[in-house]
C-alpha atoms as a PDB file:
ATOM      1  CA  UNK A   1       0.000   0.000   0.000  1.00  0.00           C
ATOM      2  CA  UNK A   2       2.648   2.623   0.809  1.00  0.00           C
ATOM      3  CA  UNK A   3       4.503   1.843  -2.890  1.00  0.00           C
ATOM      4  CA  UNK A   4       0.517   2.798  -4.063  1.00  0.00           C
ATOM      5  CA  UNK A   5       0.462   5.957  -2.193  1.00  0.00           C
ATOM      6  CA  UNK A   6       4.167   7.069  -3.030  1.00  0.00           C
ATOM      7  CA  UNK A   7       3.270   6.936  -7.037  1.00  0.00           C
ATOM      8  CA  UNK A   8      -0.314   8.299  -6.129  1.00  0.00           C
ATOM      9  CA  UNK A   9       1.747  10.568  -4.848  1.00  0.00           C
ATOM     10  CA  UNK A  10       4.815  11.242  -7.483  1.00  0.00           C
ATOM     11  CA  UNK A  11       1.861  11.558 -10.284  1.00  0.00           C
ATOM     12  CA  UNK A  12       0.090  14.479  -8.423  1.00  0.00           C
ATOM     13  CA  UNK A  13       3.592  15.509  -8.366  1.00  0.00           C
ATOM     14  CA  UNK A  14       4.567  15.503 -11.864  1.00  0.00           C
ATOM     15  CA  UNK A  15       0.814  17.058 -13.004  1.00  0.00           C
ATOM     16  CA  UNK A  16       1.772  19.793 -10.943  1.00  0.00           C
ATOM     17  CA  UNK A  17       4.904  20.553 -12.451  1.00  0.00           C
ATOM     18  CA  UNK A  18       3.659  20.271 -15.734  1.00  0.00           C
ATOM     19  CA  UNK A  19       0.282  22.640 -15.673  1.00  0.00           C
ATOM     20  CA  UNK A  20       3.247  24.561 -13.377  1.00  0.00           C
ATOM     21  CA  UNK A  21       5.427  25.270 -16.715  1.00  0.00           C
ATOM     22  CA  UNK A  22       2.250  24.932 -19.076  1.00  0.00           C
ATOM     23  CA  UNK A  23       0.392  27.941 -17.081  1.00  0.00           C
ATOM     24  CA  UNK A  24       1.812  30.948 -18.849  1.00  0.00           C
ATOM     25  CA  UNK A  25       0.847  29.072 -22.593  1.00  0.00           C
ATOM     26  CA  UNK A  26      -2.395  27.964 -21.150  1.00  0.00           C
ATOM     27  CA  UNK A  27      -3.181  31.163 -20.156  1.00  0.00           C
ATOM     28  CA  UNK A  28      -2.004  32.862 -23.085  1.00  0.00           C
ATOM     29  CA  UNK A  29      -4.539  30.477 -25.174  1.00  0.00           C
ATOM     30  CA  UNK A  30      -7.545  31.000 -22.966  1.00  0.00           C
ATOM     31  CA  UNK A  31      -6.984  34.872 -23.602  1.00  0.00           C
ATOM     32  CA  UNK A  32      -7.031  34.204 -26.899  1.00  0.00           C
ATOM     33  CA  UNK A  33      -9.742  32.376 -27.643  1.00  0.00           C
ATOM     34  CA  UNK A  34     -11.559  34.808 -24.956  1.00  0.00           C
ATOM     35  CA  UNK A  35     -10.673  37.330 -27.138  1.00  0.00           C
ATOM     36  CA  UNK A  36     -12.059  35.715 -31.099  1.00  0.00           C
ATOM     37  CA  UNK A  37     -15.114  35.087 -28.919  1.00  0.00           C
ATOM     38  CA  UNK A  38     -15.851  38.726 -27.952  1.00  0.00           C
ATOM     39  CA  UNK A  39     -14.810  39.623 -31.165  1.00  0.00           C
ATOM     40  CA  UNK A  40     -17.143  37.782 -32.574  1.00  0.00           C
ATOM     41  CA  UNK A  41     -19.689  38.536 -30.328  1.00  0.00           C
ATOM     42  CA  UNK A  42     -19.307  42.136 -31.222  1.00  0.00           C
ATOM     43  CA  UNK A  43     -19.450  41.631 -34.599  1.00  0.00           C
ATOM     44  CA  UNK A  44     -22.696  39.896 -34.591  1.00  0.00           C
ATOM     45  CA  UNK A  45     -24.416  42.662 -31.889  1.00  0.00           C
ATOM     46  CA  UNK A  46     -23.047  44.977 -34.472  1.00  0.00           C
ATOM     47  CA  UNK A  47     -24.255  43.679 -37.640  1.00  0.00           C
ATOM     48  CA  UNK A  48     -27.908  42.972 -35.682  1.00  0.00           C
ATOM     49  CA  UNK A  49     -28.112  47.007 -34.778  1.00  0.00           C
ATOM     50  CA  UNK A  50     -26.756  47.847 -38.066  1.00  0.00           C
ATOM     51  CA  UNK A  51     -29.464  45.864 -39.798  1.00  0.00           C
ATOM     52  CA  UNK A  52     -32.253  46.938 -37.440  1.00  0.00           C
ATOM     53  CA  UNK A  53     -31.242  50.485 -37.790  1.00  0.00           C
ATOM     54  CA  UNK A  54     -30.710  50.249 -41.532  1.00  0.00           C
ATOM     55  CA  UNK A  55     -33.828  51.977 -43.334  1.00  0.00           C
ATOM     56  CA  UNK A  56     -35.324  50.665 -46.685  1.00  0.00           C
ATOM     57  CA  UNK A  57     -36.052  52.833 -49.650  1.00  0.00           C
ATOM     58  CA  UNK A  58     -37.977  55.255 -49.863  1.00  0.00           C
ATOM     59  CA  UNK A  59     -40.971  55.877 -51.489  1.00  0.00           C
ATOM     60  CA  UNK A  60     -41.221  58.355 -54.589  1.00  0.00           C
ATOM     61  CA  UNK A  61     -44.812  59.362 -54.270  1.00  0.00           C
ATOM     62  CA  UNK A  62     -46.427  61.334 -56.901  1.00  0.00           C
ATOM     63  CA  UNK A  63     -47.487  64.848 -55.632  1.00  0.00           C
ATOM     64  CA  UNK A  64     -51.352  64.076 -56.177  1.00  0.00           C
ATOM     65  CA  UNK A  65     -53.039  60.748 -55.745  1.00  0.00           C
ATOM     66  CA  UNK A  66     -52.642  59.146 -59.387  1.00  0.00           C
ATOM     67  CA  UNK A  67     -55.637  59.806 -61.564  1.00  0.00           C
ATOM     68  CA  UNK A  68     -54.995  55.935 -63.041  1.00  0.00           C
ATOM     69  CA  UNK A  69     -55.152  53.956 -59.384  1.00  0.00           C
ATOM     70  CA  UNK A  70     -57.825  51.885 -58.567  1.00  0.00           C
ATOM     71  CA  UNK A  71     -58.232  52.514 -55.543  1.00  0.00           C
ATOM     72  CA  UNK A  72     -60.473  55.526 -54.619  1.00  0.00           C
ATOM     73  CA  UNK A  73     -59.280  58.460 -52.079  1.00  0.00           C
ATOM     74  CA  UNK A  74     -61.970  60.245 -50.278  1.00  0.00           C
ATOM     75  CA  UNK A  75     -62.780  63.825 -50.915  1.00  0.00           C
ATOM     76  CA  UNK A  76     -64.174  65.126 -47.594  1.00  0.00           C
ATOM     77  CA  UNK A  77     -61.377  63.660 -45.439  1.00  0.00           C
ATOM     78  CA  UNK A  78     -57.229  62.421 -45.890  1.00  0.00           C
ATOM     79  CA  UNK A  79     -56.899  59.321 -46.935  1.00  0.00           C
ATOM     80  CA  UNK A  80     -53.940  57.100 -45.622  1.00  0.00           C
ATOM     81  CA  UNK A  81     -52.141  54.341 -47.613  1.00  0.00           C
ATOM     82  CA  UNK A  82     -50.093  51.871 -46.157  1.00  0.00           C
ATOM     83  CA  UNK A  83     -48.200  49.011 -48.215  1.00  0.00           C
ATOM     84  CA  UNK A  84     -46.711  46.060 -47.103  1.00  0.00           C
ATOM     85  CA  UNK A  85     -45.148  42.617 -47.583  1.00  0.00           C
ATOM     86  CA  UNK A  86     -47.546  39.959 -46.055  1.00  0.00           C
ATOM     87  CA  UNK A  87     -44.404  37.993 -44.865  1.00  0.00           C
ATOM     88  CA  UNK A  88     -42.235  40.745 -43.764  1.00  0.00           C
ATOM     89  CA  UNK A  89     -42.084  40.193 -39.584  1.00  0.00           C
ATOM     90  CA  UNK A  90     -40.539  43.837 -39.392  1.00  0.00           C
ATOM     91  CA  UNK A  91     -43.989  45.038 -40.256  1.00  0.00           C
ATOM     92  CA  UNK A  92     -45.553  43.589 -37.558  1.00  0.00           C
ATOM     93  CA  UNK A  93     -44.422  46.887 -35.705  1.00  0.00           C
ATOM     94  CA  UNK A  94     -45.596  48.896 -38.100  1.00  0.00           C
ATOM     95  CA  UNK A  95     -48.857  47.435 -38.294  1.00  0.00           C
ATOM     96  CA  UNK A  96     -48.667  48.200 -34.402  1.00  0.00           C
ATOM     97  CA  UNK A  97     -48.223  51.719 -34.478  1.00  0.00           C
ATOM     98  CA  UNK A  98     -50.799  51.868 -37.609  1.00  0.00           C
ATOM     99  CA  UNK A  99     -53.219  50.870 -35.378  1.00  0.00           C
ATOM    100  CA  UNK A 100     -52.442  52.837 -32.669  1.00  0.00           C
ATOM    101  CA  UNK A 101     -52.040  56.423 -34.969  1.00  0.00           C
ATOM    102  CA  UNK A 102     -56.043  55.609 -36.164  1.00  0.00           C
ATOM    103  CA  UNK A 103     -57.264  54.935 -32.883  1.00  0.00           C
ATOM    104  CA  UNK A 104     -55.965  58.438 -31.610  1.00  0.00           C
ATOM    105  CA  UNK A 105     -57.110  59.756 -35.242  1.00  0.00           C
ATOM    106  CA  UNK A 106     -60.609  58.453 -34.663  1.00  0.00           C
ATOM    107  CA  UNK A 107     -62.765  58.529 -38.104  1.00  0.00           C
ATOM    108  CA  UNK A 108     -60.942  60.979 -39.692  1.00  0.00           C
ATOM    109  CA  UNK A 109     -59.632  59.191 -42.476  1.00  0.00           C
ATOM    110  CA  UNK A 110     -59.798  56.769 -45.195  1.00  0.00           C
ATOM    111  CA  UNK A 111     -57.497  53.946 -44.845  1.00  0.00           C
ATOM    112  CA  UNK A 112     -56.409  51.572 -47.062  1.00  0.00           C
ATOM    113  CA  UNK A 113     -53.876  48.419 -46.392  1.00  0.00           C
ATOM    114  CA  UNK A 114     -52.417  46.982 -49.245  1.00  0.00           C
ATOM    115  CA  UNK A 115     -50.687  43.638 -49.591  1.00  0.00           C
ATOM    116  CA  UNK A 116     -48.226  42.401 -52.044  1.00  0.00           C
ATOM    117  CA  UNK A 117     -48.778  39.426 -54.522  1.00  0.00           C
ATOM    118  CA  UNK A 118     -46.864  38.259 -56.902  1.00  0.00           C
ATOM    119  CA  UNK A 119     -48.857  36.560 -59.825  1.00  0.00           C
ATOM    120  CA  UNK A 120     -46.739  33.526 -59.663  1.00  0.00           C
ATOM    121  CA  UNK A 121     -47.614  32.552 -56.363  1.00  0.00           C
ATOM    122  CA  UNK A 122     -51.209  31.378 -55.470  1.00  0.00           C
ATOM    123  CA  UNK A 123     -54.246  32.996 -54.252  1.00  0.00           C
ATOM    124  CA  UNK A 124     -54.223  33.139 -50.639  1.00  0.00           C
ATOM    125  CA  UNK A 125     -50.774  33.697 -50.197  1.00  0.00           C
ATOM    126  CA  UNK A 126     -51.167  37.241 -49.174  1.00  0.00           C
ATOM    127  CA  UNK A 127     -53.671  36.397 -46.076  1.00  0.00           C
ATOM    128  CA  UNK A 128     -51.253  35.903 -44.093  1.00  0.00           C
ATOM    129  CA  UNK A 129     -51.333  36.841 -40.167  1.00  0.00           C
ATOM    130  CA  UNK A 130     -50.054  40.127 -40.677  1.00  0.00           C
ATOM    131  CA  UNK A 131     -53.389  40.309 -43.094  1.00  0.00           C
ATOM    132  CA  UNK A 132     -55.642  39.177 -40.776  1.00  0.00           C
ATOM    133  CA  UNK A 133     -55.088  41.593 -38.196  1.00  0.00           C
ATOM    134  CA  UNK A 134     -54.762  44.323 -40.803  1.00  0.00           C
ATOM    135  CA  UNK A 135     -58.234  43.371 -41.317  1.00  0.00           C
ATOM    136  CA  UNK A 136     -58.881  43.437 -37.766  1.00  0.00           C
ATOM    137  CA  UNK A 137     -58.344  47.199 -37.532  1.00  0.00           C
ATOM    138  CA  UNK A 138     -61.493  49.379 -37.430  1.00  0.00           C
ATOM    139  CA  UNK A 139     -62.757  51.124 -40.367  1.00  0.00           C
ATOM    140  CA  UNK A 140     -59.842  49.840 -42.591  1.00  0.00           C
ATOM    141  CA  UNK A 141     -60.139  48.433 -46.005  1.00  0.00           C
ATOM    142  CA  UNK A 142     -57.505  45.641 -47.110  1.00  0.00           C
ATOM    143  CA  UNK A 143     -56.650  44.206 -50.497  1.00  0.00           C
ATOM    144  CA  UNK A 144     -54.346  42.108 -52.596  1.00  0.00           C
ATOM    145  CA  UNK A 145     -51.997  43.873 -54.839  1.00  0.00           C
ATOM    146  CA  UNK A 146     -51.250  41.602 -57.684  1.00  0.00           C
ATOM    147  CA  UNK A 147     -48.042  42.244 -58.764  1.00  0.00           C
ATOM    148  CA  UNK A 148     -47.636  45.039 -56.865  1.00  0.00           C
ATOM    149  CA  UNK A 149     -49.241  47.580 -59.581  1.00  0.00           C
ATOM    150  CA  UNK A 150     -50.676  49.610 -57.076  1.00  0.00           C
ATOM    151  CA  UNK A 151     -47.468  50.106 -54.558  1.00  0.00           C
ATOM    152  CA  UNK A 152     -45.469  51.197 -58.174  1.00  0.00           C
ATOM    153  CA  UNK A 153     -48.303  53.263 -59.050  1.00  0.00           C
ATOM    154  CA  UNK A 154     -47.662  55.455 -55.622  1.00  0.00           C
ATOM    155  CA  UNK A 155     -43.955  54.724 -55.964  1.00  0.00           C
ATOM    156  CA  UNK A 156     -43.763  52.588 -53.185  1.00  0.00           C
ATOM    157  CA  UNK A 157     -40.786  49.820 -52.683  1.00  0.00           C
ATOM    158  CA  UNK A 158     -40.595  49.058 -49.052  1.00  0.00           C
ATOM    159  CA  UNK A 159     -42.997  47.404 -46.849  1.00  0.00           C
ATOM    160  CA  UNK A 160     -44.489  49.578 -43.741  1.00  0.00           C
ATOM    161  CA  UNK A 161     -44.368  52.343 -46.365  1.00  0.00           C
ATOM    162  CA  UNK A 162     -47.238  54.791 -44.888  1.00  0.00           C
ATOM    163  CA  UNK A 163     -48.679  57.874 -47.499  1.00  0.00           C
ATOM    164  CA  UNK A 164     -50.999  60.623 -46.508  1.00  0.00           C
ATOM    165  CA  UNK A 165     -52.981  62.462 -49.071  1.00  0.00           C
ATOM    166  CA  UNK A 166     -55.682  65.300 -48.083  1.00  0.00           C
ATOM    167  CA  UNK A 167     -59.000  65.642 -48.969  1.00  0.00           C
ATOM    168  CA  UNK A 168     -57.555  67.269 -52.038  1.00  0.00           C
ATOM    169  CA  UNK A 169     -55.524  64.730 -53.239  1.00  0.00           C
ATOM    170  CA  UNK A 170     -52.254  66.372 -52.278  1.00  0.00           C
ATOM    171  CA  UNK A 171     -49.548  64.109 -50.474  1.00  0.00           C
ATOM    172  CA  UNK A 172     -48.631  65.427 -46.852  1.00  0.00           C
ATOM    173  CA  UNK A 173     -46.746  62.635 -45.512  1.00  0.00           C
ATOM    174  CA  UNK A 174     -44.274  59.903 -47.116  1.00  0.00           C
ATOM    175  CA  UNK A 175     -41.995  57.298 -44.452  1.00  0.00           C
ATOM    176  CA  UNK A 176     -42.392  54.501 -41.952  1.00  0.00           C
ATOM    177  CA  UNK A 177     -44.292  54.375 -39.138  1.00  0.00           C
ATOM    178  CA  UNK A 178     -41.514  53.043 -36.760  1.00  0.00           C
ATOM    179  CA  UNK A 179     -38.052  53.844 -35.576  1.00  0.00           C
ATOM    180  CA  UNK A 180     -36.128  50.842 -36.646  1.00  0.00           C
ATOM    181  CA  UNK A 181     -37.461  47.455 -38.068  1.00  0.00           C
ATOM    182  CA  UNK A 182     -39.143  45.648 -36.409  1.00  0.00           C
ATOM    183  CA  UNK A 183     -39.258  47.734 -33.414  1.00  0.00           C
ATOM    184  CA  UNK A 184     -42.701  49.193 -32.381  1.00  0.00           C
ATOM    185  CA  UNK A 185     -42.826  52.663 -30.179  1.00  0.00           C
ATOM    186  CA  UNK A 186     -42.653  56.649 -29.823  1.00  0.00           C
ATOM    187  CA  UNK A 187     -40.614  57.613 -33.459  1.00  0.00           C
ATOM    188  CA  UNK A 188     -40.901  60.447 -35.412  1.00  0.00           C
ATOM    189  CA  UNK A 189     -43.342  59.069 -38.239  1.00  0.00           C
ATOM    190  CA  UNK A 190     -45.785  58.085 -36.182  1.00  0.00           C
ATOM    191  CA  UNK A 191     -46.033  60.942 -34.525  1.00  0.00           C
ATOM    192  CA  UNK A 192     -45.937  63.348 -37.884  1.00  0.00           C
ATOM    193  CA  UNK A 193     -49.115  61.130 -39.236  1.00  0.00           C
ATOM    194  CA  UNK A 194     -50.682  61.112 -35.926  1.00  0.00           C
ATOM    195  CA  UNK A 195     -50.470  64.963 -35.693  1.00  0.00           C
ATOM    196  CA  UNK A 196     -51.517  65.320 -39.417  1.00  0.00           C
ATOM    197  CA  UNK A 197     -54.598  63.299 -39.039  1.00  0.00           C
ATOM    198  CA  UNK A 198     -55.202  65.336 -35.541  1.00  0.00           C
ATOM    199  CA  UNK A 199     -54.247  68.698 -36.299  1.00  0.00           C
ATOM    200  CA  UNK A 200     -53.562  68.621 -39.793  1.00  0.00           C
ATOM    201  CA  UNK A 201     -50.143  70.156 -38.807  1.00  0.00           C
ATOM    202  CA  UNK A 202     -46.921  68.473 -38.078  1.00  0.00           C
ATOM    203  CA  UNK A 203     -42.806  69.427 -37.773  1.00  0.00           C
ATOM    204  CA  UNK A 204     -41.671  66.930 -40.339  1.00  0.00           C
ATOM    205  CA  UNK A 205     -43.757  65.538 -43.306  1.00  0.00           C
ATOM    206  CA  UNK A 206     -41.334  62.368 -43.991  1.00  0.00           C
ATOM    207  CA  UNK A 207     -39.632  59.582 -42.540  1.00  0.00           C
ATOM    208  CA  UNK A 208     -37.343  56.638 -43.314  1.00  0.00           C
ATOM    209  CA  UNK A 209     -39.004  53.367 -43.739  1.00  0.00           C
ATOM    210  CA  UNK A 210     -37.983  50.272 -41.860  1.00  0.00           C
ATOM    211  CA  UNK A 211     -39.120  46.808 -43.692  1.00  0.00           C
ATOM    212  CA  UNK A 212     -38.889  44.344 -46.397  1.00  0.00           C
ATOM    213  CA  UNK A 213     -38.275  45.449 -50.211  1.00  0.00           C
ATOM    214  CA  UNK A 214     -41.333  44.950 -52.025  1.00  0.00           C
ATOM    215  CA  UNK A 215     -39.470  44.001 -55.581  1.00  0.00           C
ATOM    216  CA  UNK A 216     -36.210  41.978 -56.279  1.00  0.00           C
ATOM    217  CA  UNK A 217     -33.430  44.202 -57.364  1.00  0.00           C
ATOM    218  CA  UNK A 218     -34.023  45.101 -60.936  1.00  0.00           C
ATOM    219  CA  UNK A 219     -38.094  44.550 -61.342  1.00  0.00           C
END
């Protein structure tokens, strides 16, 4: 038994004096894979805020509702039109804050939600979740835009896109309704189309627009 213990003994020994000369490399090797981790770590948090803060194009709205659109504005009140991508999630915030702008609005204006649908796909792809509760909303009318003719007719190209027009036809407000994609809260569109529809007055009559592109690069 005491031979046992001895080399029990000279073992713990000899692992000591090994991680003993090993510590300084060992060391050196934890900070530096410590160190690719936070890096990466960064990079990712970084490339997540840069993508949530990145704003989509926006829209080129004619001056005056289009003469040639089939949809109809109203004439003794603004009419709002908001586009979007039925599968975009970042517009799930701006659905949000849709809502919310036409509750503090009340009834005073026409509102129109239009979804994307490209021919090639089938009928009922646009109803998607984001549709339903679209539909949901109070005193809003929602339809399928095949092809998107409708968002090109206004210029539009990225979902969330919100566009005021007076009883006159004149735009007053082009942007998004949120701050950053996917991101639903106090921003400065929101508040510009709430105060429009309220007051008829607002500091700022355009905003960037946080979703999905509507078209492939090219179309």
């Amino acid at each position: 038994m005491g031979g046992t213990v001895s080399a029990d003994v000279a073992s713990i020994s000899d692992l000591v004096s090994i991680l003993t000369v090993q510590q300084p490399t060992a060391r050196l090797w934890v900070w530096v894979v410590v160190s690719i981790w936070l890096a990466a770590v960064s990079s990712g948090l970084w490339a997540v805020w840069a993508y949530e803060n990145a704003p989509g194009a926006r829209a080129h709205a004619p001056e005056t509702w289009p003469a040639a659109s089939a949809l109809v504005r109203a004439h003794d009140r603004p009419t709002v039109l908001f586009v979007a991508h039925p599968h975009c999630t970042c517009t799930s915030a701006s659905l949000d804050e849709l809502a919310e702008v036409l509750a503090r609005a009340g009834h005073r204006a026409k509102t129109y939600v239009v979804f994307l649908r490209p021919t090639q796909f089938e009928r009922g792809w646009e109803q998607s979740d984001l549709w339903r509760r679209a539909a949901a909303l109070p005193d809003v009318v929602v339809l399928r835009d095949d092809d998107g003719v409708e968002a090109r007719r206004f210029g539009v190209e990225t979902s969330g896109q919100a566009l005021l027009y007076d009883a006159r036809g004149a735009l007053i407000f082009s942007g998004g309704i949120t701050g950053s994609r996917g991101h639903a809260g106090e921003n400065a569109g929101a508040t510009a189309l709430a105060a429009l529809l309220t007051r008829g007055a607002a500091p700022q009559r355009a905003a960037d627009v946080f979703g999905c592109p509507l078209f492939a690069a090219g179309e």
